[in-house]
Protein backbone atom coordinates (compact mmCIF):
# COMPACT_ATOMS: atom_id res chain seq x y z
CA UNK A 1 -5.21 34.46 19.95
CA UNK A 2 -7.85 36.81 21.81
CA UNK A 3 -11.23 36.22 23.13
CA UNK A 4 -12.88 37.95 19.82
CA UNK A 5 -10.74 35.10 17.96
CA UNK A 6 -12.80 32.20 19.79
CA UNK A 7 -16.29 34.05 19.45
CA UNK A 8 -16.18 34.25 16.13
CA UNK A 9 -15.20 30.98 15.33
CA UNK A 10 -18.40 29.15 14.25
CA UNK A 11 -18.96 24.79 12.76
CA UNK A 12 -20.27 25.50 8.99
CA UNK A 13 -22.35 22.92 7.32
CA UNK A 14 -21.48 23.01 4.15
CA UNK A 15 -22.03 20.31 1.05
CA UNK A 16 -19.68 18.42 -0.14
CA UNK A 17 -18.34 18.33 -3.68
CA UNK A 18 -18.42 15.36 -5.87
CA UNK A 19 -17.70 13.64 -8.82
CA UNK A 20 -19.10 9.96 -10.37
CA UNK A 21 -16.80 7.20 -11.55
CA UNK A 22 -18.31 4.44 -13.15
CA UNK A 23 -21.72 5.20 -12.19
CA UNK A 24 -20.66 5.50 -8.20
CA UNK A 25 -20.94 8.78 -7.33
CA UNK A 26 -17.85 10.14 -4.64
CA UNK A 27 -17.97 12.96 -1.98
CA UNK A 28 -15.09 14.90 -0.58
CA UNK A 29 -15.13 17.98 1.53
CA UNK A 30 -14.23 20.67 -0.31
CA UNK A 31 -11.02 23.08 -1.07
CA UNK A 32 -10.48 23.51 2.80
CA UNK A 33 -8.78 19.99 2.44
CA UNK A 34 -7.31 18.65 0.04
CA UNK A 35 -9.88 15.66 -1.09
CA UNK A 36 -10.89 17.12 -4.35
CA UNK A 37 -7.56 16.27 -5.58
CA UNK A 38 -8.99 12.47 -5.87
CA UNK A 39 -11.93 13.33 -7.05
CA UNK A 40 -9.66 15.28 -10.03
CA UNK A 41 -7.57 11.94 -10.16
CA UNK A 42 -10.67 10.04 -10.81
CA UNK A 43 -12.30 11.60 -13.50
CA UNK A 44 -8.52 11.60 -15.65
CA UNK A 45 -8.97 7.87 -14.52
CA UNK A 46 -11.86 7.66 -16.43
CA UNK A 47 -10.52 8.41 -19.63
CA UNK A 48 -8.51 5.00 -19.35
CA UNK A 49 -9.20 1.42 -19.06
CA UNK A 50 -7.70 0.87 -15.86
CA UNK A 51 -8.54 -3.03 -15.24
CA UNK A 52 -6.90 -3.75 -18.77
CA UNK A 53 -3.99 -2.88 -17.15
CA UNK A 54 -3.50 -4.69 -14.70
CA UNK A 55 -3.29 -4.67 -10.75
CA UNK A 56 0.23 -3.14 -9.99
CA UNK A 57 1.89 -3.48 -13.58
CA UNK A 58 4.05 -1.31 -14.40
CA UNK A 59 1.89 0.46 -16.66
CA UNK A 60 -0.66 0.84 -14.46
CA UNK A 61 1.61 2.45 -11.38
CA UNK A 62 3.00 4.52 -14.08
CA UNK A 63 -0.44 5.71 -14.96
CA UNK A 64 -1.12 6.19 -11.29
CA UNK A 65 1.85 8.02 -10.98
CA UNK A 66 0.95 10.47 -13.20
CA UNK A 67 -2.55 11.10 -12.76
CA UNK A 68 -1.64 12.04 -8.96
CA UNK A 69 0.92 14.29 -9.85
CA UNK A 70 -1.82 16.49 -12.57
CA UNK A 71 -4.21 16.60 -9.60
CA UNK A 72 -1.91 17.41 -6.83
CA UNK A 73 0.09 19.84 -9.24
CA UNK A 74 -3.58 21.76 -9.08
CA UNK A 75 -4.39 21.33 -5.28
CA UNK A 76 -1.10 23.42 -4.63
CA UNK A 77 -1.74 26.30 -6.79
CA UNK A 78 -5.33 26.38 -6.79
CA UNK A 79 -6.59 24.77 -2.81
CA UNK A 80 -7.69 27.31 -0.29
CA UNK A 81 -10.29 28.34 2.52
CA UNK A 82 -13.22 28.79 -0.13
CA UNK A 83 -14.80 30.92 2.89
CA UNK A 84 -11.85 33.86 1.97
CA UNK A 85 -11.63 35.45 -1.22
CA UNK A 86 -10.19 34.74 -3.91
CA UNK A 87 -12.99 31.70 -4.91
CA UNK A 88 -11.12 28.73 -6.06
CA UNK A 89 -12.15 27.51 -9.75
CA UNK A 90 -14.17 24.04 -7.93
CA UNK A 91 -16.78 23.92 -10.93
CA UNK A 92 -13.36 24.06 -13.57
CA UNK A 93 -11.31 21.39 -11.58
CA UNK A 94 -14.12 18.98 -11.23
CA UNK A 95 -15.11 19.49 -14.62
CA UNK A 96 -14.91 16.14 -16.44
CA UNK A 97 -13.75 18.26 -19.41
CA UNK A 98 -10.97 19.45 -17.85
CA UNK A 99 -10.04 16.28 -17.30
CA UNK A 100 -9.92 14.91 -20.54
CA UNK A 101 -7.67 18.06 -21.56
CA UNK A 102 -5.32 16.98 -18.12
CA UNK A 103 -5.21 13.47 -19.56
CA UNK A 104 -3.73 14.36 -22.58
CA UNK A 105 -1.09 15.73 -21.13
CA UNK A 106 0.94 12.13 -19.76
CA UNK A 107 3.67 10.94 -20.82
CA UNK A 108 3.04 7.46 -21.17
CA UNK A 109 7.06 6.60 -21.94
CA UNK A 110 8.39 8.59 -19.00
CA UNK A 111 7.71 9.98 -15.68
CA UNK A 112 7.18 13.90 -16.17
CA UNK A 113 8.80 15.74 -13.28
CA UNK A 114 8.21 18.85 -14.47
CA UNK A 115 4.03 18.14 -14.54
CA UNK A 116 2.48 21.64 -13.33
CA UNK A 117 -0.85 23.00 -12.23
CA UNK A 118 -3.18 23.11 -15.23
CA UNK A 119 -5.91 26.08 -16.28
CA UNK A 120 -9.47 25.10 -14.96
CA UNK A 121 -10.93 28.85 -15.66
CA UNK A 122 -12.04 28.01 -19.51
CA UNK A 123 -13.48 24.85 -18.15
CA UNK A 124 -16.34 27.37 -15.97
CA UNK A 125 -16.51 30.13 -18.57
CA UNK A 126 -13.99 32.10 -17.39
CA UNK A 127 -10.69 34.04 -17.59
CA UNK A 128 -7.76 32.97 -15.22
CA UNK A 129 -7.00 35.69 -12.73
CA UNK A 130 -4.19 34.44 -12.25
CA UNK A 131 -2.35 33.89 -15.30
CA UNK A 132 0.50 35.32 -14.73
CA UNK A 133 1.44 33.20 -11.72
CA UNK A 134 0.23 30.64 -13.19
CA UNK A 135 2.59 30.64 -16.45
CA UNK A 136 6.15 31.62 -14.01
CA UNK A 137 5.06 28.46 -12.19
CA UNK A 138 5.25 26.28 -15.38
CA UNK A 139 8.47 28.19 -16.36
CA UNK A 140 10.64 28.05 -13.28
CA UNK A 141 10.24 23.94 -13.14
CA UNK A 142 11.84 22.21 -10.58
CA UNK A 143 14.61 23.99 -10.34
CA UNK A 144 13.03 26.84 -8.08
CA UNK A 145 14.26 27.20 -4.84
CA UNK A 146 11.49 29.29 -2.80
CA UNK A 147 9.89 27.92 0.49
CA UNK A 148 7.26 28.66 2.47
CA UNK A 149 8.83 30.63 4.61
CA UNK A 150 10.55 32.77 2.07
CA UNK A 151 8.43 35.47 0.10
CA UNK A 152 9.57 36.62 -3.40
CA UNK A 153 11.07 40.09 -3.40
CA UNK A 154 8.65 42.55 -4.49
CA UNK A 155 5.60 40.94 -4.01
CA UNK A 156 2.41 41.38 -1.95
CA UNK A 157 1.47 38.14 0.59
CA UNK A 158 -1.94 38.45 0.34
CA UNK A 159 -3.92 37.31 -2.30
CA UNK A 160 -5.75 39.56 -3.08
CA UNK A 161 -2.79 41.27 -5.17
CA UNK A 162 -1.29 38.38 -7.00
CA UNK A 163 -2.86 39.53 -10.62
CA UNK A 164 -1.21 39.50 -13.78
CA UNK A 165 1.72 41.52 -13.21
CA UNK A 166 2.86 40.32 -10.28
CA UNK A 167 6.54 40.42 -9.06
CA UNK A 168 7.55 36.74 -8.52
CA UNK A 169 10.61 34.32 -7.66
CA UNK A 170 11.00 30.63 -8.54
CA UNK A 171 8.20 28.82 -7.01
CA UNK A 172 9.14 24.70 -7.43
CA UNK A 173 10.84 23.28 -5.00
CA UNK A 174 14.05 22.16 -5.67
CA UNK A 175 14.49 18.28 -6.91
CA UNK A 176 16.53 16.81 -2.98
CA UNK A 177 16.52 13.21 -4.95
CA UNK A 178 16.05 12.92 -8.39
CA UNK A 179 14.70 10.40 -10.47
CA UNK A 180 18.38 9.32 -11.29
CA UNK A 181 19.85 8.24 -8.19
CA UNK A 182 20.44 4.44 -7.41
CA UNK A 183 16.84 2.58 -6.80
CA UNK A 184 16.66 1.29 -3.31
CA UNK A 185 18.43 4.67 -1.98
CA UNK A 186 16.11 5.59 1.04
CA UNK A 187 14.71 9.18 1.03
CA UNK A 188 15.77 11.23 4.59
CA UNK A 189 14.20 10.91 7.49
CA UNK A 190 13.08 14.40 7.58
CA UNK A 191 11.12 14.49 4.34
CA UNK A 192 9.28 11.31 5.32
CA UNK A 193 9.01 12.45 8.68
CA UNK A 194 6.99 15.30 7.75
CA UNK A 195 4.83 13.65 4.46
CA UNK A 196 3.36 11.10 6.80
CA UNK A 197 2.27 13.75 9.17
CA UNK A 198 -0.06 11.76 11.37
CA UNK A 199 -4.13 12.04 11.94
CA UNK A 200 -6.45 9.19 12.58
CA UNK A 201 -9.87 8.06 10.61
CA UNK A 202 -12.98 6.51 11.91
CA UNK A 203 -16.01 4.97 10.05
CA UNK A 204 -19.19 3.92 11.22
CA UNK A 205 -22.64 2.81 10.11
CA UNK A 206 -25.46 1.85 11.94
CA UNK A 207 -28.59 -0.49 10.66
CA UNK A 208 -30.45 2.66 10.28
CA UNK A 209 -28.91 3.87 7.38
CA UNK A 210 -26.75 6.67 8.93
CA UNK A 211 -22.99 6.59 7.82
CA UNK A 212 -20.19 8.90 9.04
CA UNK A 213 -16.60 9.41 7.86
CA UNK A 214 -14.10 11.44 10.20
CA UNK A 215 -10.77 12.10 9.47
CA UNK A 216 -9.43 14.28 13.19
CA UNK A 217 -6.13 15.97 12.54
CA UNK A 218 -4.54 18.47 14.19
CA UNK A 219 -1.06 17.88 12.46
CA UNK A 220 1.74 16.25 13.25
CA UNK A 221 4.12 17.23 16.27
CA UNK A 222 2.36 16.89 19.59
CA UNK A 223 0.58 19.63 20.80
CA UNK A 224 0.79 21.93 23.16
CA UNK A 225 -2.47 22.13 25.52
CA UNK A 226 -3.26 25.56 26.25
CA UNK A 227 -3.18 26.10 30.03
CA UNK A 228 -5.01 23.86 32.21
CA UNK A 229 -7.94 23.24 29.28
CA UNK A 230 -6.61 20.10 28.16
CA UNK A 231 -7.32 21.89 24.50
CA UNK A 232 -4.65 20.90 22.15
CA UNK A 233 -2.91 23.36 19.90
CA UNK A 234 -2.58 22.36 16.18
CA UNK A 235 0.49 23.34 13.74
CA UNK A 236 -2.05 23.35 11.09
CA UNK A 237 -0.78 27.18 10.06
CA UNK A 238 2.61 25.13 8.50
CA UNK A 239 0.31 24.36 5.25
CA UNK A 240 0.04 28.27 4.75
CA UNK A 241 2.06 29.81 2.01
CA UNK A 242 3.55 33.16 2.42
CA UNK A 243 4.51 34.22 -1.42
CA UNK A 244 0.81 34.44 -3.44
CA UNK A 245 3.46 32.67 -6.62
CA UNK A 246 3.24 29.70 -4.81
CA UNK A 247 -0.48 29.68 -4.34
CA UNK A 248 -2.78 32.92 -4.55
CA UNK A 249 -5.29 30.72 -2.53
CA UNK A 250 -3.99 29.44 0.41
CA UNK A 251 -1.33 32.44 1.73
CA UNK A 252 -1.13 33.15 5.38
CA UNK A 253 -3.74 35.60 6.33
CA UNK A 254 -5.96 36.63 9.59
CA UNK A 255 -9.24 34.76 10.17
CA UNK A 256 -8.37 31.78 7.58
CA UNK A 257 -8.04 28.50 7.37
CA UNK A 258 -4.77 26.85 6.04
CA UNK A 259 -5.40 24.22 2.92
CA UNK A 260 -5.04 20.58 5.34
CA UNK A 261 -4.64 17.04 4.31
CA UNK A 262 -7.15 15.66 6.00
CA UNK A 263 -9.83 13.89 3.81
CA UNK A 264 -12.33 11.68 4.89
CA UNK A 265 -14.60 9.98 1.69
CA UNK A 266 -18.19 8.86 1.04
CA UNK A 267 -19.36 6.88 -1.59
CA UNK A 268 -22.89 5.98 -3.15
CA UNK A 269 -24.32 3.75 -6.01
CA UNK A 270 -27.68 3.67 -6.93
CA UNK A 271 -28.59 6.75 -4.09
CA UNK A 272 -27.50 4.30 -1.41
CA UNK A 273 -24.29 4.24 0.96
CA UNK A 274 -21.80 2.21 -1.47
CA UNK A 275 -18.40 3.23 0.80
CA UNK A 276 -17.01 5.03 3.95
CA UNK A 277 -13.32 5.12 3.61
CA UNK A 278 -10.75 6.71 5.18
CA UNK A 279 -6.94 6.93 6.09
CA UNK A 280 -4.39 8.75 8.13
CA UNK A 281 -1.18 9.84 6.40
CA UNK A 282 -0.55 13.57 5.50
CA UNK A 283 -0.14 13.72 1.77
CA UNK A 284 -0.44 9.83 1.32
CA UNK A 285 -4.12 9.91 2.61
CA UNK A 286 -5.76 10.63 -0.98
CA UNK A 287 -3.18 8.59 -2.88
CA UNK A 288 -3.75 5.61 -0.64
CA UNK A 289 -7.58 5.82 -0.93
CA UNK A 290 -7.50 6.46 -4.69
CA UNK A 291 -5.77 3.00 -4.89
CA UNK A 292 -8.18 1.37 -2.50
CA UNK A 293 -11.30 2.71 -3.97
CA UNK A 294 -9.65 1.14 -7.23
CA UNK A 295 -9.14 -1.97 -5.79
CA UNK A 296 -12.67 -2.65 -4.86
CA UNK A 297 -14.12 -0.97 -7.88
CA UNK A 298 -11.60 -2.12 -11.13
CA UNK A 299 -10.31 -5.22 -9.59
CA UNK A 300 -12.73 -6.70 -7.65
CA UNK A 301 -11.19 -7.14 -4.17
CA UNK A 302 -13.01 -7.73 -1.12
CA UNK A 303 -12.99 -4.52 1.98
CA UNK A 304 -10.53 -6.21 3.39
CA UNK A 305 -8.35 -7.18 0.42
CA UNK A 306 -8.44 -3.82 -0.96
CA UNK A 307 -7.56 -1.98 2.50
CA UNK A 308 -4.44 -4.43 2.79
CA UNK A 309 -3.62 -4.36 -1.07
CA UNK A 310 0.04 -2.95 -1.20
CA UNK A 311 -0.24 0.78 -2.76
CA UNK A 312 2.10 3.30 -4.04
CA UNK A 313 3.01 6.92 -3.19
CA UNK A 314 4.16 9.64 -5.05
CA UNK A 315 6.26 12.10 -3.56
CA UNK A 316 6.41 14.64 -6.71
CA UNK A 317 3.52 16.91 -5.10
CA UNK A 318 4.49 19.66 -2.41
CA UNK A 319 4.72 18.55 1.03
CA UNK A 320 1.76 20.31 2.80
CA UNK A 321 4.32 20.51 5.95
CA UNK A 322 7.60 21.36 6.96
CA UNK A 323 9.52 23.57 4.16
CA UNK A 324 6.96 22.32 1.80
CA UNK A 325 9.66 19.71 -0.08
CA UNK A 326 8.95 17.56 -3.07
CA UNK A 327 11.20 14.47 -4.50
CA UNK A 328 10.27 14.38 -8.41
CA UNK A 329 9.95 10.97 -9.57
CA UNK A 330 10.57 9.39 -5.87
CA UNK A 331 7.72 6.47 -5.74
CA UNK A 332 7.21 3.98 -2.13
CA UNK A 333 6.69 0.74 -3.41
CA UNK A 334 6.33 -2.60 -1.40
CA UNK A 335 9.18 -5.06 -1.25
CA UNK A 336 6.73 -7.86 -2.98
CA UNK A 337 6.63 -5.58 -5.91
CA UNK A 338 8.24 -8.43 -8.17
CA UNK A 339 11.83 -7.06 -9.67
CA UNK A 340 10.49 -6.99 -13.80
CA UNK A 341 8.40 -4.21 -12.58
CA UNK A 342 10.98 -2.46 -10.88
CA UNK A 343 13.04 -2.58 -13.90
CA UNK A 344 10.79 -1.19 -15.90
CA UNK A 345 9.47 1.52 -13.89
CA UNK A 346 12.95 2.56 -13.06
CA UNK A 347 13.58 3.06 -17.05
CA UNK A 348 10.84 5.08 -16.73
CA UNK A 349 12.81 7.77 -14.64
CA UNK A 350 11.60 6.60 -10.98
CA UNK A 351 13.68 5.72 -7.95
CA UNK A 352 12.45 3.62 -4.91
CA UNK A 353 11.50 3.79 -1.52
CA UNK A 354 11.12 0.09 0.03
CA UNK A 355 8.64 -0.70 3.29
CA UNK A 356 7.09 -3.47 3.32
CA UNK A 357 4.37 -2.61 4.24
CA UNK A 358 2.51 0.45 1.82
CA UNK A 359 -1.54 0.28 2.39
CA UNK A 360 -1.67 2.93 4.59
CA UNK A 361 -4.03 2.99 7.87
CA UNK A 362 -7.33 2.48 5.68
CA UNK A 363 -10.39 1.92 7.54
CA UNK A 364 -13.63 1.11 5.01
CA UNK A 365 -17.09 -0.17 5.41
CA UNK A 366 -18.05 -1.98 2.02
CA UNK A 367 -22.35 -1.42 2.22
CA UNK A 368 -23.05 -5.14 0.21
CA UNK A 369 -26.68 -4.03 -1.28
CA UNK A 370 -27.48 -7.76 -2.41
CA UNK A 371 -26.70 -9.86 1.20
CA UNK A 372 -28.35 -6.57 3.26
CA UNK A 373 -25.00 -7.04 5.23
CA UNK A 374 -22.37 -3.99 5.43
CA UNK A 375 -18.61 -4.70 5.74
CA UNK A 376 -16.13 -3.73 7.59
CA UNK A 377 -11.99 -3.42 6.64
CA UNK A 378 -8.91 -1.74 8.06
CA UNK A 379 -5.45 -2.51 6.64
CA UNK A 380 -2.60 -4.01 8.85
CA UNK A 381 -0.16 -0.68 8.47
CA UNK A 382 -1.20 0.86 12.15
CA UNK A 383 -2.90 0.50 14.78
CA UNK A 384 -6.81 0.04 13.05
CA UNK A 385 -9.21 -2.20 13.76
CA UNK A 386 -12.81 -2.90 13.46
CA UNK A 387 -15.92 -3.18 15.49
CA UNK A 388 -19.38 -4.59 14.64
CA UNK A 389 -22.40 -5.35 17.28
């Protein structure tokens, strides 16, 4: 870094993007981070009836399961710094259209390992740039055995070059566990190690109105503090790509901003504060709030309830860390889960990690518009806790 580097760093207000389910409408920060990807999730959520199914049936996880892997399929090919060219397609992703069309696409018999990034560009009027990519993506499946820090031969690592035409190698990461190994078998260390990369969440509210959601993160590893400055360092740049086939949006380049996990949420019903929720967890975070804004909203649980309600993850998307790994079909359940539903979700191709606890850190403040009161929740996987005066 040089002294030009810090001056011309700068704190951007920017809005937020949202999306409405069920009348509540849901903000995320934008393609910076990775919280679209639930906003995405929610509106192929709508096109189902999600209580009917039932809180943690199988058919329910299953549908879970496969909505996050559509959304997340599209935050790694399409998620950058939306403050660097190329402009990501935001208006296409969110588009409730496009969601329908992504919908369509599950396999409600089977898990789909193979699910890919879909083509938002029609949905705003538009042709996609970057077709080409797009299609050897779909085509190399996940049998592709590129990384991060491994460009394809012959091609450019900026993005500005990654056109139709482009010279590229497989893309997918290769499948470390598949979907037919022994349920129960645990996942490595390593792999877990890195997709719980830690951060920390805080929400607060005051009687005035005002209502914050902050997710800090300055990835996982400590840091190293620069000097005597007590400044931490982050290993943010690990998100980067370097090969524009693996994403023309986020690769490595001076003066950006790497695509990170961290994600805080507001909600609102009516125009007024409805939910502040957040989590710590890499690539769990929107997964984990997805589930707990589903609790509250589809099955009725209390702030509380729903921040302690035992959750899922997927681990089919791309680690945003580390070598950038995936485990197709690999789901965390909770040891409660009872064994019928294990059964059947394993016939469905999955295979199991077991904790016993699976919330995730969620802290939450549930704004109750009919008592006047707000409430406040944080789960009992960490270290959270909640304050009211």
């Amino acid at each position: 870094f040089t002294m030009d580097d810090l001056a011309r760093w700068q704190v951007r207000i920017e809005e937020p993007v949202s999306t409405t389910y069920r009348g509540i409408t849901v903000y995320k920060l934008t393609t910076w981070v990775q919280g679209p990807a639930m906003l995405q999730a929610l509106n192929i959520l709508e096109n189902m009836d999600v209580k009917a199914m039932g809180y943690n049936s199988a058919r329910y996880l299953h549908a879970i399961y496969q909505t996050m892997s559509l959304a997340f399929a599209d935050r790694d090919f399409y998620y950058g710094d939306p403050y660097v060219p190329p402009a990501e397609p935001v208006k296409g992703l969110l588009s409730k259209a496009y969601a329908k069309e992504r919908f369509k696409q599950i396999n409600w018999a089977k898990n789909d390992p193979e699910i890919g990034p879909g083509d938002p560009y029609p949905f705003q009027g538009e042709k996609n740039p970057f077709r080409t990519l797009l299609e050897h993506w779909r085509a190399t499946g996940t049998a592709g055995t590129a990384t991060a820090g491994a460009p394809a031969a012959g091609s450019s690592t900026t993005g500005a070059s990654a056109g139709a035409g482009a010279s590229v190698a497989p893309v997918r990461p290769a499948a470390a566990i598949s979907a037919a190994e022994p349920t129960g078998q645990p996942a490595d260390d390593e792999f877990l190690r890195q997709f719980y990369a830690g951060t920390t969440s805080i929400e607060a509210a005051d009687d005035k109105g005002w209502v914050v959601s902050i997710t800090p993160s300055g990835g996982w590893v400590p840091a190293v503090i620069a000097g005597k400055t007590g400044v931490g360092l982050s290993q943010r740049m690990q998100s980067f790509v370097l090969d524009p086939a693996e994403n023309p949006f986020n690769v490595v380049e001076p003066g950006k901003h790497p695509r990170a996990t961290l994600t805080p949420t507001l909600a609102t019903k009516d125009g007024k504060p409805y939910l502040a929720f957040a989590v710590q967890g890499g690539d769990s975070q929107d997964q984990n709030l997805l589930q707990f804004f589903l609790n509250v909203v589809e099955f009725g649980m209390n702030v509380q309830e729903a921040c302690e309600a035992p959750n899922i993850n997927s681990y089919q998307m791309r680690s945003s860390f580390g070598s950038h790994d995936a485990r197709p079909g690999r789901m965390l359940i909770n040891q409660q889960l009872p064994g019928y539903v294990r059964n059947e979700l394993t016939r469905m191709g999955y295979s199991f990690e077991i904790r016993d606890r699976t919330s995730g850190p969620i802290n939450a403040i549930y704004f109750d518009r009919e008592h006047n009161t707000f409430w406040g929740g944080s789960s009992d996987d960490g270290d959270d806790y909640g304050i009211a005066w």
